[in-house]
C-alpha atoms as a PDB file:
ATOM      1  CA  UNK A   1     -22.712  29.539 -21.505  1.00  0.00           C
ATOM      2  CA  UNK A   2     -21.353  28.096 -24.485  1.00  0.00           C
ATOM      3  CA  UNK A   3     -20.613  24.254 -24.704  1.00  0.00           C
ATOM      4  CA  UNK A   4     -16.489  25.460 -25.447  1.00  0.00           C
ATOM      5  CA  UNK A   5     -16.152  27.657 -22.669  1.00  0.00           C
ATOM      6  CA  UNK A   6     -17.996  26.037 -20.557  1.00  0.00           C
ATOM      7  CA  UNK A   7     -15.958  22.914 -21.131  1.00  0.00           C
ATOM      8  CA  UNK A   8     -12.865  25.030 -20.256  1.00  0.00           C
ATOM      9  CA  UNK A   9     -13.536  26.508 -17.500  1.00  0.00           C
ATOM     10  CA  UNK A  10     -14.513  23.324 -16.136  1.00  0.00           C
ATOM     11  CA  UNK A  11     -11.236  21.660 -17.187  1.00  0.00           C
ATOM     12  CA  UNK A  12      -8.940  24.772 -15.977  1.00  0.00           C
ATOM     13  CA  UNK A  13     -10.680  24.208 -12.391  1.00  0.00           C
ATOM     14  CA  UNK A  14      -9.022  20.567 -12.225  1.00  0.00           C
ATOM     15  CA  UNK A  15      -6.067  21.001 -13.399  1.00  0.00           C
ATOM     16  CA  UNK A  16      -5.248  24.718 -11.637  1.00  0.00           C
ATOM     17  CA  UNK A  17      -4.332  22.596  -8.659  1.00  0.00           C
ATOM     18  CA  UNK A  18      -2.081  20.060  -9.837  1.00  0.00           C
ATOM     19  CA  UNK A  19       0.551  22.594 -11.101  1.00  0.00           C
ATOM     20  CA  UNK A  20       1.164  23.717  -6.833  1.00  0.00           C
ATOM     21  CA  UNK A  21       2.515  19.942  -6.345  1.00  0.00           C
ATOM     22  CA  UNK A  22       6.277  20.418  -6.977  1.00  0.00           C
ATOM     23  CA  UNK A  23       8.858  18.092  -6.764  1.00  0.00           C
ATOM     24  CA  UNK A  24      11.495  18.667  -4.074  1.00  0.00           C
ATOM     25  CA  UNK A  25      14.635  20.642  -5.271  1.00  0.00           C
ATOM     26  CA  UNK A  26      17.724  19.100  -6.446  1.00  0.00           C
ATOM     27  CA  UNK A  27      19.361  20.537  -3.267  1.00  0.00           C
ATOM     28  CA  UNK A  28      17.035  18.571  -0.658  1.00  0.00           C
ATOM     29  CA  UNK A  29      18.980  14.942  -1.327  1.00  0.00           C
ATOM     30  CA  UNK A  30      18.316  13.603   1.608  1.00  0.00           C
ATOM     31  CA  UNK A  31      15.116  12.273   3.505  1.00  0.00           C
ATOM     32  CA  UNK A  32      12.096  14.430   3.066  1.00  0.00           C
ATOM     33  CA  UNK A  33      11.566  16.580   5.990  1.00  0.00           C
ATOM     34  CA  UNK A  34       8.870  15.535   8.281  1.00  0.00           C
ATOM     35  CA  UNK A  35       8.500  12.108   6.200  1.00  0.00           C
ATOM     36  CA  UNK A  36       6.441  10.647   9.307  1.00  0.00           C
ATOM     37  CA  UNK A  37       3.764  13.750   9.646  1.00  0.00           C
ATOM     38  CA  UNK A  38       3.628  13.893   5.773  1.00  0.00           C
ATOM     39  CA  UNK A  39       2.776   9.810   5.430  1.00  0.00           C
ATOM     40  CA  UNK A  40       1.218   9.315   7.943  1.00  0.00           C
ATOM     41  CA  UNK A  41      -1.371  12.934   7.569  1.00  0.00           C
ATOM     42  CA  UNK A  42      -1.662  11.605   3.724  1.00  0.00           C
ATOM     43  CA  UNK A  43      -3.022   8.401   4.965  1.00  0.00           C
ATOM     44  CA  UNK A  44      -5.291  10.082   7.111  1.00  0.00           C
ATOM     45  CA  UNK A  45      -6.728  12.191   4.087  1.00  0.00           C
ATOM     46  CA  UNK A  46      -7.433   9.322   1.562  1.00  0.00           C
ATOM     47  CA  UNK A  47      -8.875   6.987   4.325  1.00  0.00           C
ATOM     48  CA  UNK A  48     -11.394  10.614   5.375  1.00  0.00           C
ATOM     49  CA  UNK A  49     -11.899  12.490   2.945  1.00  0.00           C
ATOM     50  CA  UNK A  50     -10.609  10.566  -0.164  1.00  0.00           C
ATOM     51  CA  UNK A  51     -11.809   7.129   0.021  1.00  0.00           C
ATOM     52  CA  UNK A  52     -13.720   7.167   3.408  1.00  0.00           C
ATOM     53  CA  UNK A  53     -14.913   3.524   2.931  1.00  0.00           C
ATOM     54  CA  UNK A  54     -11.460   2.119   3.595  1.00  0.00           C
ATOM     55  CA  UNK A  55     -10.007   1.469   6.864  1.00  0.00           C
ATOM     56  CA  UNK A  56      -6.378   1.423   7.451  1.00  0.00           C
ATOM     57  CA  UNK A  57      -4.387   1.331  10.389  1.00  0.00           C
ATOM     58  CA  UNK A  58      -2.131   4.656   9.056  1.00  0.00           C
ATOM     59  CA  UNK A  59       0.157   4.696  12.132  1.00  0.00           C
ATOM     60  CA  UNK A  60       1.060   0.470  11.387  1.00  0.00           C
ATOM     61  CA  UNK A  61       1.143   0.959   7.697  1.00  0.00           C
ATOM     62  CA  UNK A  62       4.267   3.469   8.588  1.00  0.00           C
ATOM     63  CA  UNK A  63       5.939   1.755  11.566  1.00  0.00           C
ATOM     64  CA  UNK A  64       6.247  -1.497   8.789  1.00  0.00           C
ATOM     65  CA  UNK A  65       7.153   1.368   6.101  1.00  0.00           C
ATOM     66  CA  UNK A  66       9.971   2.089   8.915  1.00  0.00           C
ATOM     67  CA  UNK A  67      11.276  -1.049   9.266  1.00  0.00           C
ATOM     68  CA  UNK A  68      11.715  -2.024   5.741  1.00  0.00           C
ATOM     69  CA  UNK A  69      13.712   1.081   5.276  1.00  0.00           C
ATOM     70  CA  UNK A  70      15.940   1.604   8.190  1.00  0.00           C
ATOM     71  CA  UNK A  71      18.734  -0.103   9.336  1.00  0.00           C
ATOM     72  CA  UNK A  72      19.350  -0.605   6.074  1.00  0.00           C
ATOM     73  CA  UNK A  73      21.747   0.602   3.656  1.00  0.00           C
ATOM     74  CA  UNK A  74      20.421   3.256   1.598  1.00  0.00           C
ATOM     75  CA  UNK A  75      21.179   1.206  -1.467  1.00  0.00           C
ATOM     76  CA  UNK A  76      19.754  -2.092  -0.284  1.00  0.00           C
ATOM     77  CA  UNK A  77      16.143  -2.249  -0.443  1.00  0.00           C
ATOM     78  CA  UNK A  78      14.374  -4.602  -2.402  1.00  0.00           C
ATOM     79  CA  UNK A  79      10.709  -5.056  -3.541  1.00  0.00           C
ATOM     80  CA  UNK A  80       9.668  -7.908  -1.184  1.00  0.00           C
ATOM     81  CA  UNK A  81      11.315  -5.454   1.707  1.00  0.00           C
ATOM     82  CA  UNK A  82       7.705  -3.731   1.428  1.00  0.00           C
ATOM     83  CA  UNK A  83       5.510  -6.825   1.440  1.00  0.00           C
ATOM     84  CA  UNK A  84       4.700  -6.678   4.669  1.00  0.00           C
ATOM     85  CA  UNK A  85       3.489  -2.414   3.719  1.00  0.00           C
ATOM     86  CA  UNK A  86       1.675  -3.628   0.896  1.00  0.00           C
ATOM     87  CA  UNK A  87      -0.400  -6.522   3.223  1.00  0.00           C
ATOM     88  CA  UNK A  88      -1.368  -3.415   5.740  1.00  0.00           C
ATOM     89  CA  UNK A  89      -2.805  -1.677   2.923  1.00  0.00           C
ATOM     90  CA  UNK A  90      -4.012  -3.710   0.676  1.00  0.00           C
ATOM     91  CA  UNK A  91      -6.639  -2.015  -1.624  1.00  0.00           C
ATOM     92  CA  UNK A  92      -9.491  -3.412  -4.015  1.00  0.00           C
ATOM     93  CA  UNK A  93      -9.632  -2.107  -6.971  1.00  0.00           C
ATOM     94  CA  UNK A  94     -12.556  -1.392  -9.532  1.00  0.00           C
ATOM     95  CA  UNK A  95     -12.037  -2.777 -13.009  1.00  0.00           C
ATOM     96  CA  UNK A  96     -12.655  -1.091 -16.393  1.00  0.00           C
ATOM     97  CA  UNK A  97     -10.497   1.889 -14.647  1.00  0.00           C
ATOM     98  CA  UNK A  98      -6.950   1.607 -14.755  1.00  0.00           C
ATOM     99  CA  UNK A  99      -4.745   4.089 -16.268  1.00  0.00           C
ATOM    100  CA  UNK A 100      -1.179   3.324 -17.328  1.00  0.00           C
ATOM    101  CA  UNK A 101       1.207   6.035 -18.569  1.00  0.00           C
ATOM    102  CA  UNK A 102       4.772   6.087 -19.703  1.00  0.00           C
ATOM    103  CA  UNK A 103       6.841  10.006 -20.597  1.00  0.00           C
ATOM    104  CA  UNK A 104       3.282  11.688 -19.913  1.00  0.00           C
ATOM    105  CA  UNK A 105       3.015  12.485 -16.719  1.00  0.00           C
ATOM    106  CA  UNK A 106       1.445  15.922 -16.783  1.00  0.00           C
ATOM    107  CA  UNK A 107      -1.331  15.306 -19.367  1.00  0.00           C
ATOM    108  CA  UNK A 108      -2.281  11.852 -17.784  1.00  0.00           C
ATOM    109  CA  UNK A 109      -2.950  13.290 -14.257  1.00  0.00           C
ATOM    110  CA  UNK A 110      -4.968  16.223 -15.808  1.00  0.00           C
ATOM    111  CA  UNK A 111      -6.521  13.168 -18.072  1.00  0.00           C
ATOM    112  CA  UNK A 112      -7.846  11.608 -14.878  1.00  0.00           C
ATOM    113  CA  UNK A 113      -8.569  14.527 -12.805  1.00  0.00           C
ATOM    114  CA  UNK A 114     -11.252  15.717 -15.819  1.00  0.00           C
ATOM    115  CA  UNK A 115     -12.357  11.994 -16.549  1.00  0.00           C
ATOM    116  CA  UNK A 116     -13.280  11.038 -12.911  1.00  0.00           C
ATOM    117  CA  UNK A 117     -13.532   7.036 -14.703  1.00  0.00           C
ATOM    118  CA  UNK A 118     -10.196   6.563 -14.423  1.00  0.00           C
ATOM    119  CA  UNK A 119      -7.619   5.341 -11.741  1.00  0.00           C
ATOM    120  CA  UNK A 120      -3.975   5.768 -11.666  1.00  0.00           C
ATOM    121  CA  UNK A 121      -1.334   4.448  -9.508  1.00  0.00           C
ATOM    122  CA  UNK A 122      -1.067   8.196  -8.044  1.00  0.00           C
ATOM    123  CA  UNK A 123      -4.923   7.374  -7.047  1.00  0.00           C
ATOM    124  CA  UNK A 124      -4.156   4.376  -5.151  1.00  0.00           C
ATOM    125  CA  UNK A 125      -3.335   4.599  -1.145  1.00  0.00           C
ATOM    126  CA  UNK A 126       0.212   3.895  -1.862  1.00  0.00           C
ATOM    127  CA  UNK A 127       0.730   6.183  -4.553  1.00  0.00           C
ATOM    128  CA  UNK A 128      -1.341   9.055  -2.542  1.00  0.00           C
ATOM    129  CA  UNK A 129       1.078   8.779   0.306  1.00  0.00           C
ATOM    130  CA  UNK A 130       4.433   8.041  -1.172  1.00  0.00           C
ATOM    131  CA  UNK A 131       4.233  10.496  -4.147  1.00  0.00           C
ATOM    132  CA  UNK A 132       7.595  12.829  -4.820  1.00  0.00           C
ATOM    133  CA  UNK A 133       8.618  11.930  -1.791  1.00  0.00           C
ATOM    134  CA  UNK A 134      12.305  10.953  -0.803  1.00  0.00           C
ATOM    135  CA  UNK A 135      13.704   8.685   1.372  1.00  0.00           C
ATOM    136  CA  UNK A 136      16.687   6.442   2.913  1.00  0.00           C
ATOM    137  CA  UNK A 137      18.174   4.427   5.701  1.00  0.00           C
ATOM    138  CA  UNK A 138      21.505   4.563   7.813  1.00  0.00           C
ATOM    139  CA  UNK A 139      22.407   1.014   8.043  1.00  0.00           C
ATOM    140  CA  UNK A 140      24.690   1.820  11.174  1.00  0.00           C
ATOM    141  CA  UNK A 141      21.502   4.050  12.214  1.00  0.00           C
ATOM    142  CA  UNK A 142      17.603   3.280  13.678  1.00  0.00           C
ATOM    143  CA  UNK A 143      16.266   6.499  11.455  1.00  0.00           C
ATOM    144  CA  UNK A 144      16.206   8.126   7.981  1.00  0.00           C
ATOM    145  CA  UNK A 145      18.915   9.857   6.636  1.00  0.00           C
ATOM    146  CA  UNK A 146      17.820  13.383   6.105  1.00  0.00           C
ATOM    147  CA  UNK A 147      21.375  14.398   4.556  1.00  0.00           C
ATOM    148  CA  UNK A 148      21.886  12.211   1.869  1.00  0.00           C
ATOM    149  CA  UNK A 149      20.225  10.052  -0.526  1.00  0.00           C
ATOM    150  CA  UNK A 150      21.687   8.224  -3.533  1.00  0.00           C
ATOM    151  CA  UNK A 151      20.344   9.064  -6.788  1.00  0.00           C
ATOM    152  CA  UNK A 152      18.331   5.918  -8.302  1.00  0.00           C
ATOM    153  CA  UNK A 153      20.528   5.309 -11.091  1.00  0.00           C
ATOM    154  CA  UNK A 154      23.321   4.528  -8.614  1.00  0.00           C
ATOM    155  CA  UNK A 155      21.912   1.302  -7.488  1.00  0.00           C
ATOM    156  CA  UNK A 156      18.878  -1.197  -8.292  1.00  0.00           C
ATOM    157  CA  UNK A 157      17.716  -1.437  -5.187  1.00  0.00           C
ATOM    158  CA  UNK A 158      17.502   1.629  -4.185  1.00  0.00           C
ATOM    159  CA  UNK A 159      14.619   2.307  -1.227  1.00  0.00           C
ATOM    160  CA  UNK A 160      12.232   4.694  -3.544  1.00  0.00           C
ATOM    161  CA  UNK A 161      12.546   2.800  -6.831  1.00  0.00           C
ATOM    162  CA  UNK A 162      11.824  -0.567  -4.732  1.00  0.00           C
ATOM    163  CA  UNK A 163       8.523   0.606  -3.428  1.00  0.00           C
ATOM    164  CA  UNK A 164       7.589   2.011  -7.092  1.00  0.00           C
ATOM    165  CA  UNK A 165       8.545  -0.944  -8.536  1.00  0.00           C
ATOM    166  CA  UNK A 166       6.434  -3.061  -5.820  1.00  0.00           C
ATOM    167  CA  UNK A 167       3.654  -0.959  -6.302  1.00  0.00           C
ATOM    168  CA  UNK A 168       3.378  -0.624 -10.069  1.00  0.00           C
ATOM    169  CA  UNK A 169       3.619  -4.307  -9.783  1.00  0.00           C
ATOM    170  CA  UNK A 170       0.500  -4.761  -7.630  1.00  0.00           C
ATOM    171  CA  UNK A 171      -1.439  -2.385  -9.455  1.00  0.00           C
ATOM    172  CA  UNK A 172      -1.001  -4.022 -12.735  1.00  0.00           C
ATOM    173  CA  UNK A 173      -1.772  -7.330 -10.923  1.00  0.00           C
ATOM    174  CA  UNK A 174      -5.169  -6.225  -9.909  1.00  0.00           C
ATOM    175  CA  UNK A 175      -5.554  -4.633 -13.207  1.00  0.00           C
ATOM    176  CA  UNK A 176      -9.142  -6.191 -14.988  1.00  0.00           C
ATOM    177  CA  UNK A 177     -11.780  -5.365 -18.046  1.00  0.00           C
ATOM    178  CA  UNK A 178     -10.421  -2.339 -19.802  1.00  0.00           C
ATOM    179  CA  UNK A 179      -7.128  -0.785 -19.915  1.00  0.00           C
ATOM    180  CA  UNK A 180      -5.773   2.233 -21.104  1.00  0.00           C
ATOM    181  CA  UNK A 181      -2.401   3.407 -21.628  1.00  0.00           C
ATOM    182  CA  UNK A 182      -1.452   7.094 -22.377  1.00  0.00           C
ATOM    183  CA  UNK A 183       2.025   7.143 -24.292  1.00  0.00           C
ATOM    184  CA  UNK A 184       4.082  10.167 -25.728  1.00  0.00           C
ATOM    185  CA  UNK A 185       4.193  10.130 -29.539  1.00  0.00           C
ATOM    186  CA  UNK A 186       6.756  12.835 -29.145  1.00  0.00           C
ATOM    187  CA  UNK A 187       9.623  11.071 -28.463  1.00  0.00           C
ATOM    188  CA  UNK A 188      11.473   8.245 -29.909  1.00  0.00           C
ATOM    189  CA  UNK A 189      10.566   5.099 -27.996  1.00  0.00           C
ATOM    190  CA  UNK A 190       7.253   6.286 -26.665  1.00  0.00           C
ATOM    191  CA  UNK A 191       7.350   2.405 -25.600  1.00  0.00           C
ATOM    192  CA  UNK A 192      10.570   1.691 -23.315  1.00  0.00           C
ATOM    193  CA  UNK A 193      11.700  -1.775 -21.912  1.00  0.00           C
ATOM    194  CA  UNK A 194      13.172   0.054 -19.565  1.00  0.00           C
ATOM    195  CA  UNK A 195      10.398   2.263 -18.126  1.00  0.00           C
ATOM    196  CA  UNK A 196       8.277   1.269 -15.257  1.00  0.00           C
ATOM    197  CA  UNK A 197       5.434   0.408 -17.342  1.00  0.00           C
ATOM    198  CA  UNK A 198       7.595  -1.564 -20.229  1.00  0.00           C
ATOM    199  CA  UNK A 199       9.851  -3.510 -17.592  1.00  0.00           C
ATOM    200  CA  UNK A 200       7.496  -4.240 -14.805  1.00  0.00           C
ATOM    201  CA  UNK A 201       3.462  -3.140 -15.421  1.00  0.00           C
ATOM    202  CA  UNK A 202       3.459  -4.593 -18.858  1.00  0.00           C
ATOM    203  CA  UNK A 203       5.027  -7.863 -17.728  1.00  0.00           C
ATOM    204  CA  UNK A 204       2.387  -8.312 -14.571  1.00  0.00           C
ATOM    205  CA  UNK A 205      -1.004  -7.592 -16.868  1.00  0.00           C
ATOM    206  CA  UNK A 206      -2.835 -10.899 -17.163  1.00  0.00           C
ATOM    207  CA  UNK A 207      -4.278 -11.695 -20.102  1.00  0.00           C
ATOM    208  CA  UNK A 208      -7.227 -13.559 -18.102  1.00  0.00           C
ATOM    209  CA  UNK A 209      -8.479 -10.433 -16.264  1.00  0.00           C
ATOM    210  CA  UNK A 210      -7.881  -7.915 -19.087  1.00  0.00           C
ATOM    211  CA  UNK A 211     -10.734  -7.651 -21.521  1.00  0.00           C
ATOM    212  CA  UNK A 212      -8.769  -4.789 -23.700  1.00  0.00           C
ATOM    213  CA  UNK A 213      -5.747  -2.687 -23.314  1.00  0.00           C
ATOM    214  CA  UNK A 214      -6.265   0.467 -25.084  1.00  0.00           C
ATOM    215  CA  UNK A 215      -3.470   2.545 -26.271  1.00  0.00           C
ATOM    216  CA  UNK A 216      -3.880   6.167 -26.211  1.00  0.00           C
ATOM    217  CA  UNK A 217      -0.560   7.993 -28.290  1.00  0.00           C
ATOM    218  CA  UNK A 218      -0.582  11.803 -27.770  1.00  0.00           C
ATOM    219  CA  UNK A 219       1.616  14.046 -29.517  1.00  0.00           C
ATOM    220  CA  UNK A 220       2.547  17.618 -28.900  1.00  0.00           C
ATOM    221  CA  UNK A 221       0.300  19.706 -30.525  1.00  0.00           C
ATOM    222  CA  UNK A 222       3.230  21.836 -32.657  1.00  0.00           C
ATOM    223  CA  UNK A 223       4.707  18.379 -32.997  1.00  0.00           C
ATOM    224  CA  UNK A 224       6.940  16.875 -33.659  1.00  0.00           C
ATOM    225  CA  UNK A 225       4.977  13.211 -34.666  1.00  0.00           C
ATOM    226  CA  UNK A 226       7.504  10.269 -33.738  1.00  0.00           C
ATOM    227  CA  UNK A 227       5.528   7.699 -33.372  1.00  0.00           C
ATOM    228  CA  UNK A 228       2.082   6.468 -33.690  1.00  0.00           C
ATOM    229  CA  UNK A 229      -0.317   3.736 -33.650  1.00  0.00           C
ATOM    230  CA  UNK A 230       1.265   2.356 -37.110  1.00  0.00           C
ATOM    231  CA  UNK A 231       5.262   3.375 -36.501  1.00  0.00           C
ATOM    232  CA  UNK A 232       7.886   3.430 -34.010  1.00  0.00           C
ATOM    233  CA  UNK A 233       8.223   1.781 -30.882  1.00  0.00           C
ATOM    234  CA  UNK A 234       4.064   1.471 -30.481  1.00  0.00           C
ATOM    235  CA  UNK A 235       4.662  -0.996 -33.099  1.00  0.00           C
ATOM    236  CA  UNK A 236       6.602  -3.582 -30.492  1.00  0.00           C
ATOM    237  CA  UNK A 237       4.073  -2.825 -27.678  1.00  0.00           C
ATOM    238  CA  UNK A 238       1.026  -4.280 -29.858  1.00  0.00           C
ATOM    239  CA  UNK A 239       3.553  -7.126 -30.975  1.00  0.00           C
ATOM    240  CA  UNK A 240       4.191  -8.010 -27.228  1.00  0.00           C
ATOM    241  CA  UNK A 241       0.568  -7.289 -26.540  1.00  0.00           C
ATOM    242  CA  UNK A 242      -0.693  -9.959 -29.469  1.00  0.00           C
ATOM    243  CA  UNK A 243       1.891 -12.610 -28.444  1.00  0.00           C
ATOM    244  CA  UNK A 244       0.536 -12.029 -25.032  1.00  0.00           C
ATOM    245  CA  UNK A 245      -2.817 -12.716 -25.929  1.00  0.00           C
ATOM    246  CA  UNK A 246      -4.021  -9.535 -25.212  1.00  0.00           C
ATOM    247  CA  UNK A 247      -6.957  -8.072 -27.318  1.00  0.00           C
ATOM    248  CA  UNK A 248      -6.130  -4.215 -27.818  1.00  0.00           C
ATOM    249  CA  UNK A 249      -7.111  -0.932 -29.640  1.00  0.00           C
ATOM    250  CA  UNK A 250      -5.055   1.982 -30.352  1.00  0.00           C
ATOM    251  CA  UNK A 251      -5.902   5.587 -31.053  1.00  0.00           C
ATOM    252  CA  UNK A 252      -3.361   8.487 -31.694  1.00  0.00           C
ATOM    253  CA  UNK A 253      -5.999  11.298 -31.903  1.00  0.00           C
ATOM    254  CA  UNK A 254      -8.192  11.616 -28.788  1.00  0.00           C
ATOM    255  CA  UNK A 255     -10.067  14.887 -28.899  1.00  0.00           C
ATOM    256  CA  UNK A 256      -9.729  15.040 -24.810  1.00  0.00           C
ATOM    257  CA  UNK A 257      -6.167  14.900 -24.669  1.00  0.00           C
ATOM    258  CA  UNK A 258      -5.759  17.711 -27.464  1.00  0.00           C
ATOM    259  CA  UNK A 259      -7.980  19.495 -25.665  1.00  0.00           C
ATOM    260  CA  UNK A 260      -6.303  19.590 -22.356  1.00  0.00           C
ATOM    261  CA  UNK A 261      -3.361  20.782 -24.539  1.00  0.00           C
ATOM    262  CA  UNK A 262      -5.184  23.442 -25.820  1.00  0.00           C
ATOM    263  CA  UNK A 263      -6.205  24.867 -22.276  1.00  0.00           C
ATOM    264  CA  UNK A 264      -2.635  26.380 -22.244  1.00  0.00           C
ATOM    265  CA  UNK A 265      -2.939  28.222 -25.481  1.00  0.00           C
ATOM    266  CA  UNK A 266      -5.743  28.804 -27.326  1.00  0.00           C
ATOM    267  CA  UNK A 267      -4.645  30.846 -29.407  1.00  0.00           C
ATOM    268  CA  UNK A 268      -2.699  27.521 -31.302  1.00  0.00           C
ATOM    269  CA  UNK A 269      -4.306  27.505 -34.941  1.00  0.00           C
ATOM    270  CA  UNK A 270      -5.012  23.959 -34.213  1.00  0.00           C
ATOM    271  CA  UNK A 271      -6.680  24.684 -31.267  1.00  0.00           C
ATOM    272  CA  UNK A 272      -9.023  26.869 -33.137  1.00  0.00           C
ATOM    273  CA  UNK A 273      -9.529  24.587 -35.403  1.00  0.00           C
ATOM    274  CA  UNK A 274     -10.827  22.147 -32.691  1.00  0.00           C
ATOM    275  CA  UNK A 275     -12.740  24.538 -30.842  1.00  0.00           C
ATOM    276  CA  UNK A 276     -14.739  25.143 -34.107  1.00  0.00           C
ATOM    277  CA  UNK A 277     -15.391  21.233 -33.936  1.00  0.00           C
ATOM    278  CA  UNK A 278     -16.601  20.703 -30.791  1.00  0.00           C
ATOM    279  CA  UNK A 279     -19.200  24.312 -30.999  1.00  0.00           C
ATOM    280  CA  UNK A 280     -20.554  22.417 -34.576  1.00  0.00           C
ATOM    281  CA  UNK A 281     -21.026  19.248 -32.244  1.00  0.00           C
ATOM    282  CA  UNK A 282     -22.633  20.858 -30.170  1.00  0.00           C
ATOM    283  CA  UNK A 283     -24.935  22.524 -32.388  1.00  0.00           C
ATOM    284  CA  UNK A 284     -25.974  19.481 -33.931  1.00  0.00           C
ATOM    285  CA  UNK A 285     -27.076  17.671 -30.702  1.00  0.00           C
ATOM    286  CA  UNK A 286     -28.818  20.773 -29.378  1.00  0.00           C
ATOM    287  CA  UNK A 287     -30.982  20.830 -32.598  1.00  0.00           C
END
């Protein structure tokens, strides 16, 4: 079979699945159905089948998910409300792995899922069993409100952003060796202050534990080309990085990522012009 298709086929198979995870509608605002079964059965899954060498208590990691949460108001939750969720599933975490992303979601889950090396916050036990879910408290109430939630930008501490915000926090703690951080080149301020990874990862990286942090900037491939390695926003992000003391690298052509954007058209004249890359490549190392 040859090396393209091959290649292809093999990326297709990983990513085929990740396009069935949809986000709930706009109409469900309130609690996600069956929050419990769902948290609880994820748990279950990463501690079998995912990650079988952990062991977690799944049913106390939720009842301390449940207290944090109700009785409360659904717009007063704060990060240290979860500490005592983050203690009960606490999770080591190999370094030379860890995969930061900011405005690229798609691309840097099909990213991981085809380069096994890395590890997301999506990958981690708390990302596994929390992901597009939605959830709030009654404060006058001991359960969930499954009518209505408030949208995050309505209030800081609002129940979902907390945890996020408590778990992109850990994750970046434990961060170590090399980094890497997929950005989108396609928009203007690929790096945000305000994002999750410019207002909270960025600022809990140590400089001690992190040998590198390399930036990855992907564009569309039919453009348009905002920003790169040498303009724009990605500009600030190496500033903060070098006043940091961070040692970095920064790429805005990675043959993987255009790749993965080819698998949805190949019929894009730059995709052909890639695919003729990789087949001479090949060629050459088979000789």
């Amino acid at each position: 079979m040859p090396f393209l298709t091959s290649f292809i086929i093999s990326i297709t198979t990983w990513i085929a699945p990740l396009h069935l995870c949809s986000s709930q509608t706009p109409g469900q605002l309130g609690t996600t159905a069956n929050i419990r079964h769902i948290v609880i059965g994820r748990c279950f899954t990463y501690t079998t089948l995912i990650n079988p060498s952990l062991r977690f208590d799944c049913e106390e990691i939720w009842r301390r998910f449940e207290e944090a949460v109700i009785h409360q108001a659904s717009c007063n939750v704060t990060e240290d409300d979860y500490n005592q969720v983050f203690h009960a599933m606490s999770q080591i975490q190999p370094c030379d792995r860890f995969l930061f992303w900011s405005k690229t979601r798609t691309l840097v889950h099909s990213y991981a899922a085809v380069v096994p090396h890395f590890w997301t916050l999506e990958d981690t036990l708390a990302g596994y069993m929390f992901n597009e879910l939605i959830w709030c408290g009654q404060e006058e109430d001991s359960d969930f409100d499954f009518n209505s939630c408030p949208e995050w930008s309505v209030c800081r501490t609002h129940p979902v952003f907390s945890l996020w915000k408590r778990a992109s926090q850990t994750f970046a703690e434990a961060a170590c060796g090399n980094i890497t951080v997929l950005l989108n080149g396609s928009i203007v301020n690929a790096f945000n202050r305000k994002s999750m990874f410019g207002s909270v990862e960025l600022d809990s990286l140590n400089p001690h534990r992190v040998k590198y942090v390399n930036i990855k900037v992907v564009t569309n491939l039919d453009g348009p080309q905002i920003e790169s390695c040498s303009q724009g926003s990605i500009v600030d992000l190496i500033h903060v990085l070098r006043s940091r003391g961070f040692r970095w690298t920064c790429t805005d052509s990675d043959p993987t990522l255009m790749i993965l954007q080819c698998v949805q058209d190949l019929t894009r004249p730059y995709c052909q012009r890639h695919a003729s890359i990789l087949l001479q490549q090949q060629n050459l190392t088979s000789n």
